[in-house]
C-alpha atoms as a PDB file:
ATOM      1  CA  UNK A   1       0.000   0.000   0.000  1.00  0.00           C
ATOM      2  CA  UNK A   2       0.912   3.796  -0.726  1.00  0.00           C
ATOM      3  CA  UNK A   3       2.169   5.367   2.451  1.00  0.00           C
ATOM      4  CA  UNK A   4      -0.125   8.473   1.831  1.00  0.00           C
ATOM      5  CA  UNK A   5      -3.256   7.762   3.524  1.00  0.00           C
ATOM      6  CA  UNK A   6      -5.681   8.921   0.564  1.00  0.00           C
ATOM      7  CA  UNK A   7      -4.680   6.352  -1.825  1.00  0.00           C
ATOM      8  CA  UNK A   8      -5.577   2.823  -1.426  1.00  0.00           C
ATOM      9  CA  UNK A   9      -3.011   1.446  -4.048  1.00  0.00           C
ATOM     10  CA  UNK A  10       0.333   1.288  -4.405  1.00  0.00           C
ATOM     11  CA  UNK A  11       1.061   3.644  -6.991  1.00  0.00           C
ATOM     12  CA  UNK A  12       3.593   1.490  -8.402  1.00  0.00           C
ATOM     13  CA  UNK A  13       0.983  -1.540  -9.410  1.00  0.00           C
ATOM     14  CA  UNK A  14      -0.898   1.244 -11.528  1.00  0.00           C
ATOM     15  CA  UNK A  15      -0.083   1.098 -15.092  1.00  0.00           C
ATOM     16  CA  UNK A  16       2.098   4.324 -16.802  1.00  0.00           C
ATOM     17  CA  UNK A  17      -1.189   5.293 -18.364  1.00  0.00           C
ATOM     18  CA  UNK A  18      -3.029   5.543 -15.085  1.00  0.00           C
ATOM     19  CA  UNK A  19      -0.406   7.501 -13.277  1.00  0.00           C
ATOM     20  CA  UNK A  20      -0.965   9.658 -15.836  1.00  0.00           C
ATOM     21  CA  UNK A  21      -3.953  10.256 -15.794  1.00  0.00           C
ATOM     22  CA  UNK A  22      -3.972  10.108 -12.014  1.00  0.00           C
ATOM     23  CA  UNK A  23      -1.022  13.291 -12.130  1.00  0.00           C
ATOM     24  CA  UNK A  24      -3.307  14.960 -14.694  1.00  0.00           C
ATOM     25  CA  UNK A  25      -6.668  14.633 -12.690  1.00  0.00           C
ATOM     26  CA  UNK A  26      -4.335  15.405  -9.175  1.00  0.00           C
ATOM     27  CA  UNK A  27      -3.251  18.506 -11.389  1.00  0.00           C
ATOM     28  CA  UNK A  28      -6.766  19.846 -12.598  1.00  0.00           C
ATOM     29  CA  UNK A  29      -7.981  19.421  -8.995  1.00  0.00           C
ATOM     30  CA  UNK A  30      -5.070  21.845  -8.155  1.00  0.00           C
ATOM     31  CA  UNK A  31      -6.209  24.294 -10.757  1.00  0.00           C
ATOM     32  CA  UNK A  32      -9.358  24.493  -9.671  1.00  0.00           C
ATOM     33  CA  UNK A  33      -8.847  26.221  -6.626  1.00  0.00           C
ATOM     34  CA  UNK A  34      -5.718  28.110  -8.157  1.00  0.00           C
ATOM     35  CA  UNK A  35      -7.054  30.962  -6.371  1.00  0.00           C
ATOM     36  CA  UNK A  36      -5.915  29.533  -3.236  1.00  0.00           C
ATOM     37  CA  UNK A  37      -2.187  29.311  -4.227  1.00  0.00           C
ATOM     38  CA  UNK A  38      -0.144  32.224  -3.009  1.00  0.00           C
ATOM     39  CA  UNK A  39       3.635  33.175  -4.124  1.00  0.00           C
ATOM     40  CA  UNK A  40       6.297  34.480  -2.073  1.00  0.00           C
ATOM     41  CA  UNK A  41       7.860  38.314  -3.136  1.00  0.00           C
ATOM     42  CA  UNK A  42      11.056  36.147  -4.030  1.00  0.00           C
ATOM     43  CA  UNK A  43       8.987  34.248  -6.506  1.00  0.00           C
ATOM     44  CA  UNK A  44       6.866  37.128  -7.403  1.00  0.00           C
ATOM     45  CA  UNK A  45      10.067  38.720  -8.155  1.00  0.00           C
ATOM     46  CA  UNK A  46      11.487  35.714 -10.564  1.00  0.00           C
ATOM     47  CA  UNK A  47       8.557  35.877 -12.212  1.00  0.00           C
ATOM     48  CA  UNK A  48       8.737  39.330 -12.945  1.00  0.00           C
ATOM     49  CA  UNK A  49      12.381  38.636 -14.173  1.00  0.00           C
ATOM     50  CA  UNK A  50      12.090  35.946 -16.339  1.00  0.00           C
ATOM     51  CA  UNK A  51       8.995  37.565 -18.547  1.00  0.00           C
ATOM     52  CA  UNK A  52      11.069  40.717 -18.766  1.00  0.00           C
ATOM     53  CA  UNK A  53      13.676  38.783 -20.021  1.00  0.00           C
ATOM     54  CA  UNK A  54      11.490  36.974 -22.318  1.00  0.00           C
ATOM     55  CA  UNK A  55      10.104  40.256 -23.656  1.00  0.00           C
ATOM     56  CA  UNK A  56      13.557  41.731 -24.303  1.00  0.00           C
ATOM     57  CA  UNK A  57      14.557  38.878 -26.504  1.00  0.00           C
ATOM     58  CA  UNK A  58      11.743  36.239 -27.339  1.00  0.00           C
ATOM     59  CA  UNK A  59      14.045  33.954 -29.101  1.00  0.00           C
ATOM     60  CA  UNK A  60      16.588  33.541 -26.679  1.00  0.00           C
ATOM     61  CA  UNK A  61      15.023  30.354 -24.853  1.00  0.00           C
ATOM     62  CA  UNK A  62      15.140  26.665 -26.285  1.00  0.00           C
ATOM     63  CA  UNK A  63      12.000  24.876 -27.594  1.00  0.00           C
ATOM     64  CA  UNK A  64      10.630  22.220 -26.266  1.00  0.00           C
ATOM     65  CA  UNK A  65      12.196  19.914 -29.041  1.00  0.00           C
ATOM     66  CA  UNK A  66      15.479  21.318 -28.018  1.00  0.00           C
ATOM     67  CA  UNK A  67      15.333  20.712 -23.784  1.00  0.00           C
ATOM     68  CA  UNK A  68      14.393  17.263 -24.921  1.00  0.00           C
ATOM     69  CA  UNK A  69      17.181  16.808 -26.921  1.00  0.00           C
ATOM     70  CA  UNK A  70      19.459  17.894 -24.133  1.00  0.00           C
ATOM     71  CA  UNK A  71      18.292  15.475 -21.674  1.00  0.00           C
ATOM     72  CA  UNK A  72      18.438  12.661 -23.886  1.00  0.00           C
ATOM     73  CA  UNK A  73      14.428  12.296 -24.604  1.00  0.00           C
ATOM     74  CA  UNK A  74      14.514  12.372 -28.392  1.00  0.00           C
END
């Protein structure tokens, strides 16, 4: 058994599709009360940072295809 005491199966005997679509539906729960999630200034203030980087030079990240790449995905 899991050792959180909401779930009554071990995560592990659940197939890669289910955990997937037990992250995704543990996910959308979280989004639905998004309003209840609160950042800290220092976060705030990354935030801030990174999308004013981003606006100064658009292009300067990698895509997706290329972080994948990178970490040996694709």
């Amino acid at each position: 058994m899991s050792n959180h005491p909401l779930l009554k199966v071990e995560i592990s005997q659940l197939s890669i599709a289910e955990r997937i679509q037990l992250a995704e539906d543990l996910w959308d729960s979280i989004l639905e009360r998004q309003d209840e999630l609160t950042l800290t200034d220092a976060q705030k203030q990354e935030l801030d940072r990174r999308l004013e980087n981003y606006q100064q030079e658009p292009t300067s990240g990698s895509t997706w295809e290329e972080v994948k790449q990178r970490l040996g995905f694709s």
